[in-house]
Structure formats: structure tokens, C-alpha cells
Protein backbone atom coordinates (compact mmCIF):
# COMPACT_ATOMS: atom_id res chain seq x y z
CA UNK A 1 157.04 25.08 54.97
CA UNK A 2 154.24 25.30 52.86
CA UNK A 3 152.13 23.13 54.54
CA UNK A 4 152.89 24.68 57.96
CA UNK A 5 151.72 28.18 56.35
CA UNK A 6 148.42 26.52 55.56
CA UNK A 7 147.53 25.32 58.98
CA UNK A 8 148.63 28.35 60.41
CA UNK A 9 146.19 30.31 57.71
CA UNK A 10 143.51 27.56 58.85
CA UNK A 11 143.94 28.08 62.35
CA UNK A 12 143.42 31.97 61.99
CA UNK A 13 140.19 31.63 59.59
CA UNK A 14 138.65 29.54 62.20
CA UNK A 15 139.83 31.80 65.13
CA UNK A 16 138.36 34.75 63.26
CA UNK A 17 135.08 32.77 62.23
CA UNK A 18 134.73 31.96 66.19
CA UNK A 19 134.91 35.45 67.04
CA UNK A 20 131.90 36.84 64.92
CA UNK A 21 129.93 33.23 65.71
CA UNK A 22 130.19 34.67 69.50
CA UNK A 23 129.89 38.39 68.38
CA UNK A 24 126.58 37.25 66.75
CA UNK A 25 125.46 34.81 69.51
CA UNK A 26 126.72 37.98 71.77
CA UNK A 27 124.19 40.49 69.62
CA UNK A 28 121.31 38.00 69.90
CA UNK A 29 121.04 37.59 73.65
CA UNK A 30 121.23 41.16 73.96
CA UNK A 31 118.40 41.50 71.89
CA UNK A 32 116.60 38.64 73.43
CA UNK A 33 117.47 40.53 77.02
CA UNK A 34 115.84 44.45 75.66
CA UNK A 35 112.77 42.60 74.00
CA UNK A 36 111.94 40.80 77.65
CA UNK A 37 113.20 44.14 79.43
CA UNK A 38 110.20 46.11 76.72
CA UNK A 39 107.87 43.23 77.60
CA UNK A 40 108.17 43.68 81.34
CA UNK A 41 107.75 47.32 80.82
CA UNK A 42 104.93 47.15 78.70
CA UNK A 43 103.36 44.76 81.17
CA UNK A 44 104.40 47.44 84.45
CA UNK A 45 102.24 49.58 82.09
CA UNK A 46 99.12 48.08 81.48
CA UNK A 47 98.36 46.60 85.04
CA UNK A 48 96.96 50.51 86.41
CA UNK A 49 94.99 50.44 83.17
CA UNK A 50 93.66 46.81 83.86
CA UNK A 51 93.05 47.48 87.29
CA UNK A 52 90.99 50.50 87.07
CA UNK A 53 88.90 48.98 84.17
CA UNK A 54 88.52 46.20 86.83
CA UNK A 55 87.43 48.17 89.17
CA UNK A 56 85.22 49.83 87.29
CA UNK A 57 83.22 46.86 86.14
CA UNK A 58 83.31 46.15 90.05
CA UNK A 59 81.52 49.36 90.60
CA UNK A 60 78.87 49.08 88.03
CA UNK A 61 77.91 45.65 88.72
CA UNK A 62 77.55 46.27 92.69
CA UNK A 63 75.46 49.25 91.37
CA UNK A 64 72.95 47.57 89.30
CA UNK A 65 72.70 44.64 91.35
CA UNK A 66 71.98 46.97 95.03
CA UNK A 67 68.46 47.90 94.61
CA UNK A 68 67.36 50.96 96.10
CA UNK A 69 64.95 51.49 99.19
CA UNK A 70 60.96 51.82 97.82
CA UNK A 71 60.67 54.08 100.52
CA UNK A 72 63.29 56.23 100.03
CA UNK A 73 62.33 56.27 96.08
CA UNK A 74 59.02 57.20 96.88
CA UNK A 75 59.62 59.95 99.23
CA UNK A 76 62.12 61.56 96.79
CA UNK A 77 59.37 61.56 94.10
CA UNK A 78 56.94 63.04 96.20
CA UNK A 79 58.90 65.27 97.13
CA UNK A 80 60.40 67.17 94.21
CA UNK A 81 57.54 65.97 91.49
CA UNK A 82 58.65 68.96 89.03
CA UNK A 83 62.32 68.01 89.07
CA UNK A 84 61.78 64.71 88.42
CA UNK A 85 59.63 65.85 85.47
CA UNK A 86 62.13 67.88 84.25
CA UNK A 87 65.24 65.40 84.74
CA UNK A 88 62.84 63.10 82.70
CA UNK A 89 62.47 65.57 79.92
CA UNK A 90 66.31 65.90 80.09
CA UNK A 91 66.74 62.51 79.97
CA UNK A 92 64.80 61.78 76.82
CA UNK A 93 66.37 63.87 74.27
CA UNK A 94 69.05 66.76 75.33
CA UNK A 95 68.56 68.29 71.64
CA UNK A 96 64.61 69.42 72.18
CA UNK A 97 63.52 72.49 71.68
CA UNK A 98 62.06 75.10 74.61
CA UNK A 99 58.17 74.29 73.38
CA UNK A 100 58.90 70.42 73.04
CA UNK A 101 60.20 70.08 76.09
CA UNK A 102 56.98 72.36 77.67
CA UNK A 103 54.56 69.70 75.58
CA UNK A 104 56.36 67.14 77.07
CA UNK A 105 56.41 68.39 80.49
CA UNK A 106 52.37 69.05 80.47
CA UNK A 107 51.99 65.31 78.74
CA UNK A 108 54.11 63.72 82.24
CA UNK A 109 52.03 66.11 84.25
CA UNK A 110 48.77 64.61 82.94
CA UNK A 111 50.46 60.92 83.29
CA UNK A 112 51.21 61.96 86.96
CA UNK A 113 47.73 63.11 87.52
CA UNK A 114 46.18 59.84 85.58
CA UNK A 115 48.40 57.46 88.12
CA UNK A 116 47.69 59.56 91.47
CA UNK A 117 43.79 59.39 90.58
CA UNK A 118 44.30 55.55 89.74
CA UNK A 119 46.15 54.81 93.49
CA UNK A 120 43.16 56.94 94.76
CA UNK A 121 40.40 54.74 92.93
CA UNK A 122 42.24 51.75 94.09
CA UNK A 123 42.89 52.59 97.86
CA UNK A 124 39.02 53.83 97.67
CA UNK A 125 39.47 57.55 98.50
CA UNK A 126 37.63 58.83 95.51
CA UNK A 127 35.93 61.78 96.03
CA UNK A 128 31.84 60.76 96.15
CA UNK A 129 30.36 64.28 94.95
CA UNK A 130 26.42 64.07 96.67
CA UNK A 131 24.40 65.62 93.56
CA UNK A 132 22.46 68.98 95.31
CA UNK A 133 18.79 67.68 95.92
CA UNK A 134 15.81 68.64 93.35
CA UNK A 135 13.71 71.24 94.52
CA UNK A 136 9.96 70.36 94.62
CA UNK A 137 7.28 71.92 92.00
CA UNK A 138 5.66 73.75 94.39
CA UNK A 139 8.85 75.81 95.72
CA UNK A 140 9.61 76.74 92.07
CA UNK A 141 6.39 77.79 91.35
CA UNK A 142 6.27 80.12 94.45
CA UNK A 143 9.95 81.70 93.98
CA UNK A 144 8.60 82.14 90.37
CA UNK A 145 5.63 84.09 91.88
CA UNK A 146 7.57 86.16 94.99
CA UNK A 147 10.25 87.47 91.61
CA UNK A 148 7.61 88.03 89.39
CA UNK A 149 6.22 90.55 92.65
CA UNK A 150 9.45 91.56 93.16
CA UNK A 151 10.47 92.62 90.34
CA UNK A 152 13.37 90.90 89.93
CA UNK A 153 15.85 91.76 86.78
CA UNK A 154 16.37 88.01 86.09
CA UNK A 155 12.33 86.98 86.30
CA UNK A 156 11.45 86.24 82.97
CA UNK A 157 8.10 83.97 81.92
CA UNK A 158 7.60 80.72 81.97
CA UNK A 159 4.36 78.68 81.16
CA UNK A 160 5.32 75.62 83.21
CA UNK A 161 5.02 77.59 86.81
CA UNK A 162 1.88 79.53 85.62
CA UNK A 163 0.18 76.34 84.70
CA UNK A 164 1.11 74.90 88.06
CA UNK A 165 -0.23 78.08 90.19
CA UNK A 166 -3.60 78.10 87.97
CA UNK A 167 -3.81 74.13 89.42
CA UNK A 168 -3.28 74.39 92.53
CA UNK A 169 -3.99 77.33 93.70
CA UNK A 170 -7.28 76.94 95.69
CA UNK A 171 -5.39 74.32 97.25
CA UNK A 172 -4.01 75.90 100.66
CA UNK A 173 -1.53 73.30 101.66
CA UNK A 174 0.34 73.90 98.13
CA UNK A 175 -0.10 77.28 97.97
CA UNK A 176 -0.13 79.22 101.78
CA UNK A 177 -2.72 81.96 102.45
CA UNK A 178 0.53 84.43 102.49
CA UNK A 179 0.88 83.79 99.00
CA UNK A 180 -2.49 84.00 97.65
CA UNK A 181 -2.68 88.21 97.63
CA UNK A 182 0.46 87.76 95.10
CA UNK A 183 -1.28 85.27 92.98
CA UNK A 184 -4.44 87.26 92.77
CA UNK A 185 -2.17 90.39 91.53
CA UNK A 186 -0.42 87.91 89.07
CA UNK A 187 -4.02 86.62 87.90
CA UNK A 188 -5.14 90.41 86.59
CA UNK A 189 -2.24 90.42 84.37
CA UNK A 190 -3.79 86.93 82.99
CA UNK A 191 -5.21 87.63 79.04
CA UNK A 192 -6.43 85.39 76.57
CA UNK A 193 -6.88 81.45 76.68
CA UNK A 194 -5.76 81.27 79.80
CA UNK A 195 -7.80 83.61 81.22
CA UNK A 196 -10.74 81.79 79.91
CA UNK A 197 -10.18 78.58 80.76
CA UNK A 198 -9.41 80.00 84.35
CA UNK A 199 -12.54 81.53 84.86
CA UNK A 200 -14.40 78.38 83.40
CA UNK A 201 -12.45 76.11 85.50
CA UNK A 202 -13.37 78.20 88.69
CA UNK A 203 -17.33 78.25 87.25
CA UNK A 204 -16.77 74.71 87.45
CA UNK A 205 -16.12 74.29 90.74
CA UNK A 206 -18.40 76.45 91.84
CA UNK A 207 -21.39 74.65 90.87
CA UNK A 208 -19.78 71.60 92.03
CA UNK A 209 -19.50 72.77 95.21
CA UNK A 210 -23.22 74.30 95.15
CA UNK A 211 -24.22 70.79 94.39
CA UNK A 212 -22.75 68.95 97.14
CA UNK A 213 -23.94 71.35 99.50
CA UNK A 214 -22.44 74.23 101.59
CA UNK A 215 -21.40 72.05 104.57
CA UNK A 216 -19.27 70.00 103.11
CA UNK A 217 -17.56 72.68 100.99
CA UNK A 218 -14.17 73.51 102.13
CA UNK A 219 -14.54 77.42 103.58
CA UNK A 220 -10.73 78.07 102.09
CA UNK A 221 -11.68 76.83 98.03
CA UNK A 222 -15.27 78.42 97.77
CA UNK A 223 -13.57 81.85 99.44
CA UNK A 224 -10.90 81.67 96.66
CA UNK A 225 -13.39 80.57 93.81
CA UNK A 226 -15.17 83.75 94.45
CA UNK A 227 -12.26 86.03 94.96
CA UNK A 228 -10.93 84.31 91.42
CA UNK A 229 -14.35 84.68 89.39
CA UNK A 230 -14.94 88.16 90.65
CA UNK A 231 -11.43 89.47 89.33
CA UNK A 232 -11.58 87.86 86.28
CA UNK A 233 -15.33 88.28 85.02
């Protein structure tokens, strides 16, 4: 009897030890099962996310690699110059201040200007400015005389076209017949050194003329010596 008891004990303990061996190997597929079940799920989750991030890099490289139309870039910047500016000025630094982004704006402005007179230069449209042409001695000389007659508010002296009239003025080619009555007028203002020298000079000529003889004295000088020496002696 006693040794029947014991295998009967020994058969139970190992009955009993089979069933939690198979409980446990039970509990540890399950778990095995749920953590590939969370895997799978985890996995259903992340392929949107992967896929748009994808798609995203796509995007951006097919941007940067398409190059836009020159054309299409220059017509937009010529036609909306100021925007650009100011997209630029946005661009640099969103934090500047109203007058910074003014100074800015004025320093792309003058780059603008710098480039457009550049292309200009280069494509040989630069604007050739003709300089006005020098007026001759004798026209400033005369207008000097016709404002001093005139009276004009803006005549004011100047030794430079009085020296040129007392040169040439018995010269009828530099200074026309129509202008001598004005000069004569002008000459009675005439005081000092000037008027000296004047009315030697015209002595001068006088006797030179005396000397080479009456017919080969121009009519025109001789008439205006006289008219000259008589005013001013």
C-alpha cells in the first residue's frame, strides 16, 4: 500500500507540474501573438507618415532641380520692380525696423539703377550728351554791348568784352556798322587809362594811315578813327 500511495502522489505532482508548464508555455505565445499584433500596428501607423515625408522629399527635389524659364523670370522682374524690392527686404530680416527697411529699399534701388545703366553701357545705348557749342568772342562782346544799351537788370561790367570792342572795333567785319552808334555811346562813358590809351591808339593809326597815303586807306577805319578821336579829345 504504501508504495502504491507514492506513485499515485508522483503521478499527480507531475500531472499538476504539466499543467502550469502548458499554462506558462500557454501565457508566452499569447504574449509573443499581442507583441507581433502591436508591431503590425505600429508599422500600419508609420507607413502615411513615411509616405508623406517621401513625398515630400519628392517634391522638393523635382523643385530645385526644374529650373525656371529666363524669360519668364525676367518679365516678372520687370514687371513688378518695387515688389520684388520689397519681397527682398522681407526676405532678409522679418525683425527690421520701418526706417531700416526704407534704407534698405533706397540701397536695392540704387543697385537696380547701377545694373540697368551697366546692361545699357554694354548693349551700347548710353546716352552721348553733345556739349552746347562755344559761342565766338565777337558774339559775346556784342550781346555785352546791345545789354549794356539796353539796360538790362542782369548787365553788369566786365573788362574782358570792353578790351575786345576797344580792338576791334574799326574793324567792320567784327563789329557791323549797326553796331558802331552803340559803341560810340558806350565809348563817352570811357574814363581814365582806358580812355587814354584809346585815344592814343586811334592817334596812332591815324598818322599811319596819313603816311601810307589816302588811297590806300580803308574809307570804313579812317571814318571811325575820326568819329573816335573827336568824342574822346
Amino acid at each position: 500500500m504504501g508504495g502504491a500511495a507514492r506513485l499515485k502522489a508522483g503521478l499527480r505532482v507531475s500531472e499538476a507540474l504539466g499543467r502550469t508548464e502548458a499554462g506558462l508555455l500557454g501565457l508566452a505565445g499569447r504574449a509573443q501573438v499581442r507583441a507581433g499584433l502591436y508591431r503590425m500596428a505600429k508599422q500600419k501607423r508609420k507607413g502615411p507618415e513615411v509616405t508623406a515625408r517621401k513625398s515630400k522629399k519628392v517634391k522638393k527635389a523635382s523643385t530645385e532641380e526644374t529650373p525656371q524659364a529666363p524669360e519668364a523670370t525676367a518679365d516678372r522682374e520687370e514687371a513688378s520692380p518695387k515688389g520684388e524690392a520689397a519681397s527682398r527686404v522681407q526676405d532678409s530680416d522679418p525683425e527690421l525696423s520701418p526706417e531700416e527697411r526704407r534704407v534698405l529699399e533706397r540701397k536695392l534701388k540704387k543697385e537696380r539703377k547701377k545694373e540697368e545703366k551697366n546692361r545699357l553701357r554694354e548693349a551700347g545705348i548710353a546716352a552721348v550728351q553733345n556739349p552746347p557749342a562755344r559761342r565766338s568772342g565777337a558774339e559775346l562782346a556784342l550781346d555785352y554791348l546791345c545789354g549794356w544799351a539796353q539796360k538790362h537788370k542782369n548787365w553788369r561790367f566786365q573788362k574782358t568784352r570792353q578790351t575786345w570792342l576797344l580792338l576791334h572795333m574799326y574793324d567792320s567785319d567784327k563789329v557791323p556798322d549797326e553796331h558802331f552808334s552803340t559803341l560810340l555811346a558806350y565809348l563817352e562813358g570811357l574814363k581814365g587809362r582806358a580812355r587814354e590809351l584809346t585815344v592814343q591808339k586811334a592817334e596812332a593809326l591815324i598818322q599811319e594811315l596819313d603816311e601810307a597815303g589816302t588811297e590806300t586807306a580803308p574809307l570804313g577805319k579812317a571814318q571811325r578813327l575820326r568819329q573816335v578821336l573827336q568824342l574822346l579829345s
